[in-house]
Protein backbone atom coordinates (compact mmCIF):
# COMPACT_ATOMS: atom_id res chain seq x y z
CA UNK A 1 161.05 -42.43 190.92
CA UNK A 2 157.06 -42.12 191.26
CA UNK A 3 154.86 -44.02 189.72
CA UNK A 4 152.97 -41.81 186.51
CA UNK A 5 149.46 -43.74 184.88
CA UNK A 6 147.03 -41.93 183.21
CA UNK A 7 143.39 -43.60 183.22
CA UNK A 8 139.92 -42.66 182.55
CA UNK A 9 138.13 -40.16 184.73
CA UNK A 10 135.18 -41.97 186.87
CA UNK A 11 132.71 -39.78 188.51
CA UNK A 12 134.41 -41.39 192.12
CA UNK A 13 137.21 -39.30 191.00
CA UNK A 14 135.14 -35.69 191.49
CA UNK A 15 136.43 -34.59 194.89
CA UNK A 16 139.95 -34.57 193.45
CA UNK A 17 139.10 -33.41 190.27
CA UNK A 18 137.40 -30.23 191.92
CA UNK A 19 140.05 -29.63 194.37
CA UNK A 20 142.31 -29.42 191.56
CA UNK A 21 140.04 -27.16 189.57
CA UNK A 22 139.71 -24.31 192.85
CA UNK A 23 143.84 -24.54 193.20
CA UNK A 24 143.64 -23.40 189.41
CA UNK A 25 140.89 -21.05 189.36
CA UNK A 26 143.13 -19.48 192.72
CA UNK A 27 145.75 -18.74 190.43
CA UNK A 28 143.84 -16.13 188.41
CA UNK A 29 145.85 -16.86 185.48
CA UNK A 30 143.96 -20.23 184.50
CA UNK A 31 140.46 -19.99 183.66
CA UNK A 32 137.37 -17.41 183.58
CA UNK A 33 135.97 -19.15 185.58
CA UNK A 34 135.40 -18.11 189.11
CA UNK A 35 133.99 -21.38 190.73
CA UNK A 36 134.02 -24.86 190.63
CA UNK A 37 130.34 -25.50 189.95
CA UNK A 38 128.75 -28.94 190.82
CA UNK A 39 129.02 -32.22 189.47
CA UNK A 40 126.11 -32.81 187.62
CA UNK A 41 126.82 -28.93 185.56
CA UNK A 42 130.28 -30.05 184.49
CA UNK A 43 129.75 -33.39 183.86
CA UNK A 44 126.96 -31.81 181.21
CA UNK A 45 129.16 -29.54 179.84
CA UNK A 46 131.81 -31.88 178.68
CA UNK A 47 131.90 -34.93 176.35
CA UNK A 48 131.40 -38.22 177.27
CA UNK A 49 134.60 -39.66 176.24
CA UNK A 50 138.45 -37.92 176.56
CA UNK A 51 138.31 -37.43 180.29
CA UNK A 52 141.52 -38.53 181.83
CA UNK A 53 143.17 -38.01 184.85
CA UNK A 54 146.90 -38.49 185.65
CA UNK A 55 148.01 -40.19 188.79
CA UNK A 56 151.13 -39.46 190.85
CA UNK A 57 151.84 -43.03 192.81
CA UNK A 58 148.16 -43.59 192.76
CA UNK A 59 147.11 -39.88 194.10
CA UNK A 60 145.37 -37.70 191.58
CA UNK A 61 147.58 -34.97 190.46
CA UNK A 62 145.42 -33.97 187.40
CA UNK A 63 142.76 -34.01 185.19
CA UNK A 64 142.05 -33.23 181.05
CA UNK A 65 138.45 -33.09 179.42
CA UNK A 66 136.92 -31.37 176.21
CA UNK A 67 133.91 -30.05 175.65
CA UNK A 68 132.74 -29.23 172.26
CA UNK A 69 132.96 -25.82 170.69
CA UNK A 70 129.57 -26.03 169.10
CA UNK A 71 126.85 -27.84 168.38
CA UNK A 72 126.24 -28.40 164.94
CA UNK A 73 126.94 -31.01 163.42
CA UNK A 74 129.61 -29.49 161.23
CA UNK A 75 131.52 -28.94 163.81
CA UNK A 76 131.14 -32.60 165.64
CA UNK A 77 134.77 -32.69 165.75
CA UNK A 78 136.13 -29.36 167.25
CA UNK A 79 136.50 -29.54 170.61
CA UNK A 80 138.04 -26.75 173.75
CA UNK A 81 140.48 -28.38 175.90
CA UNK A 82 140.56 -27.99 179.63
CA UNK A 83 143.68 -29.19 181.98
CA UNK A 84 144.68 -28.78 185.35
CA UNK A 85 147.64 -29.89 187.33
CA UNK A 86 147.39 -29.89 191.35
CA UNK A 87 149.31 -26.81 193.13
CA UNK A 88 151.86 -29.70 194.70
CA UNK A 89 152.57 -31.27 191.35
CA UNK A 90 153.21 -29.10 189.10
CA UNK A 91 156.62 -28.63 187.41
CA UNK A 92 156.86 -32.44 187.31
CA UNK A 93 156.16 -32.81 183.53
CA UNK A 94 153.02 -34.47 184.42
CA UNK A 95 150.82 -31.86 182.55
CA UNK A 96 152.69 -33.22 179.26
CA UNK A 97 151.53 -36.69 179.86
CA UNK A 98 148.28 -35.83 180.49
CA UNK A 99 148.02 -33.60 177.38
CA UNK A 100 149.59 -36.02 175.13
CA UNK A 101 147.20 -38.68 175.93
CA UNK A 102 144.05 -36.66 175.43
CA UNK A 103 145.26 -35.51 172.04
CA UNK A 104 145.49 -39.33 171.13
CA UNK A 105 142.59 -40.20 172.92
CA UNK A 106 141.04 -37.38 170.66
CA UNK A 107 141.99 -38.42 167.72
CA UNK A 108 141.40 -42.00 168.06
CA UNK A 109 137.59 -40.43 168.84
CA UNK A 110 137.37 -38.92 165.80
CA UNK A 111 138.22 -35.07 166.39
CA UNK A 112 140.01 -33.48 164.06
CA UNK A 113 140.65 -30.23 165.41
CA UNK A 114 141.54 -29.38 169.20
CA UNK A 115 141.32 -25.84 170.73
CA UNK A 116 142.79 -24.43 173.82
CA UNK A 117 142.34 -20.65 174.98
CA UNK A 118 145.22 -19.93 177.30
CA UNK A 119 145.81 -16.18 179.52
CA UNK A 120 148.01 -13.80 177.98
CA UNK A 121 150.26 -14.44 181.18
CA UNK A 122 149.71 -18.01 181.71
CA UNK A 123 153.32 -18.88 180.41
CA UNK A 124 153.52 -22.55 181.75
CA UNK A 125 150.23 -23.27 179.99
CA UNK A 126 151.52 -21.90 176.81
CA UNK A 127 154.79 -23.74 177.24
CA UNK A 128 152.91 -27.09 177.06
CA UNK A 129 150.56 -26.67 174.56
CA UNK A 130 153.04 -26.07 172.13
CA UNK A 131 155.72 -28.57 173.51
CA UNK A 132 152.71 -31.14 172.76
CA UNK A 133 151.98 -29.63 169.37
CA UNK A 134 149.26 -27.07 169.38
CA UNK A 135 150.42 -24.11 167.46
CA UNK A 136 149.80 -20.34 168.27
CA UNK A 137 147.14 -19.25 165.44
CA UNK A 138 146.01 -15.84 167.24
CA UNK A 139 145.06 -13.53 169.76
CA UNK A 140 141.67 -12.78 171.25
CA UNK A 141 141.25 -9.40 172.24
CA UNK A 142 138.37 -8.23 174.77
CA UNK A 143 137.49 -11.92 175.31
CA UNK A 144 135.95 -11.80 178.86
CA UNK A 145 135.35 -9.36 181.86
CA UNK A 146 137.19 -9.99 184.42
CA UNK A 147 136.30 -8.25 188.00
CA UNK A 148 140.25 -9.21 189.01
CA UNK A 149 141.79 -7.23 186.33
CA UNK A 150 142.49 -2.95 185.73
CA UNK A 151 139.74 -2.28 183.18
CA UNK A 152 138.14 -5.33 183.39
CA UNK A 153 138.94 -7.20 180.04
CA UNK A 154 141.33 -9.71 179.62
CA UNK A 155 142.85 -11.28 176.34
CA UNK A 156 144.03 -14.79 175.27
CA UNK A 157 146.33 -16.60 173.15
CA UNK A 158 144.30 -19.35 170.53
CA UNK A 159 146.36 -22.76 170.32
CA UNK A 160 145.28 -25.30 168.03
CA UNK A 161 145.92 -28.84 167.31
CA UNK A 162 144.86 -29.84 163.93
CA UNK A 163 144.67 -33.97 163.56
CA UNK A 164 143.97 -36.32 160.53
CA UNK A 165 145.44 -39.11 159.02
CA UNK A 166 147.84 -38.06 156.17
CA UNK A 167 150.79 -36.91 158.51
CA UNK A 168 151.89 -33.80 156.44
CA UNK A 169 150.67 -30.53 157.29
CA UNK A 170 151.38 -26.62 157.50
CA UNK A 171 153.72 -27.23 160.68
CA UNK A 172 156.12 -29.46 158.25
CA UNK A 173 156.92 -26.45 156.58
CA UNK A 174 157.24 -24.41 159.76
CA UNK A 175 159.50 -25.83 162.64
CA UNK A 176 160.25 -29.26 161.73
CA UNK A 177 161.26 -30.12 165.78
CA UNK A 178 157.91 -28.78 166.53
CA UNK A 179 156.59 -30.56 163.60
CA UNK A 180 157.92 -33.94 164.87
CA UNK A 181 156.25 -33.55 168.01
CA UNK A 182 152.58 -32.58 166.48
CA UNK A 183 149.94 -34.74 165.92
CA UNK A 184 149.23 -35.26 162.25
CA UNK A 185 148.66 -31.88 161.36
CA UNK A 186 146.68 -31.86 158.09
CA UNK A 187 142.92 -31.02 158.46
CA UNK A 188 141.35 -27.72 157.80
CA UNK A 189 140.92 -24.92 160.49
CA UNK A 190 137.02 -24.77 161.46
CA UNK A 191 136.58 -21.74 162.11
CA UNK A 192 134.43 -22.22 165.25
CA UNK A 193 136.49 -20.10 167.68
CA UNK A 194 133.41 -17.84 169.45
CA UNK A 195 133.81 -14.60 170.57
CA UNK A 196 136.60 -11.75 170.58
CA UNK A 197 138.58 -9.46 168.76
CA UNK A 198 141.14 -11.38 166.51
CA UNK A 199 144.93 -10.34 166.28
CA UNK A 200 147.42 -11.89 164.49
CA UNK A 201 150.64 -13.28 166.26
């Protein structure tokens, strides 16, 4: 059986990191994003702390960051989630330890709400955000243009975590399995979810 550790991203760990990043941004189905830009742009566009990676026998299969939704200071503790598994590792359950120790490692950094915007058709991403918790609280419409795509707009599916410290919440009334899984799930929705048409789901 292989060897799974999750540690702390170090800036040594880049080449990886962005190797993974261009297998996901190949898939079409991961990220807007068309490029893996360079060091020094993501490292500024992501917090400081909650950057993990996930290590299969001692190879980088992975990597999890946030950055935060917004600036204010009202919103200090809403941040996006980003995750990536390597093309060769996936299906391994390795993306649910890597999710599941950023979510702590959020909380135990004081965020109280986490937010991930996955693809209409990215069903594995989906899967795991909601094995680890996140619920499914909407669906952006006209998000992004996408060159790839008939028409050029694409939509998403809004997962959120919710964290803070009283361990009741709206999922205990809702799926108690799911429930048992989530993260405390008791602090308020902040609203700061950017851009898009809204549907309900």
């Amino acid at each position: 059986m292989n060897e799974i550790t999750v540690r702390s991203m170090t800036p040594e760990d880049w080449s990886a990191v962005a190797k993974i990043y261009l297998e996901g941004i190949a898939t079409e189905h991961a990220t807007f994003q068309t490029n893996c830009p360079p060091y020094t742009a993501w490292d500024a566009s992501h917090t400081r702390e909650c950057r993990l990676v996930v290590l299969d026998d001692g190879v980088v299969a992975g990597w999890a960051a946030l950055h935060r939704v917004d600036p204010r200071w009202c919103y200090r503790g809403v941040a996006e989630v980003s995750i990536y598994v390597g093309e060769k590792f996936r299906g391994k359950g390795l993306g649910y330890h890597l999710l599941t120790a950023l979510c702590r490692e959020a909380e135990q950094a004081g965020y109280w709400t986490l937010q991930s915007t996955v693809l209409q058709d990215n069903a594995p991403s989906r899967g795991l955000h909601l094995k680890c918790g996140f619920r499914l609280v909407g669906r952006r419409e006209r998000l992004a243009r996408c060159r790839r795509v008939a028409g050029g707009l694409r939509h998403a599916l809004q997962t959120v975590l919710f964290a803070g410290s009283s361990g009741r919440g709206p999922a205990d009334l809702a799926d108690p399995a799911l429930a048992a899984r989530s993260r405390i799930l008791s602090g308020r929705l902040a609203g700061a979810y950017g851009p898009g048409l809204w549907s309900a789901v």
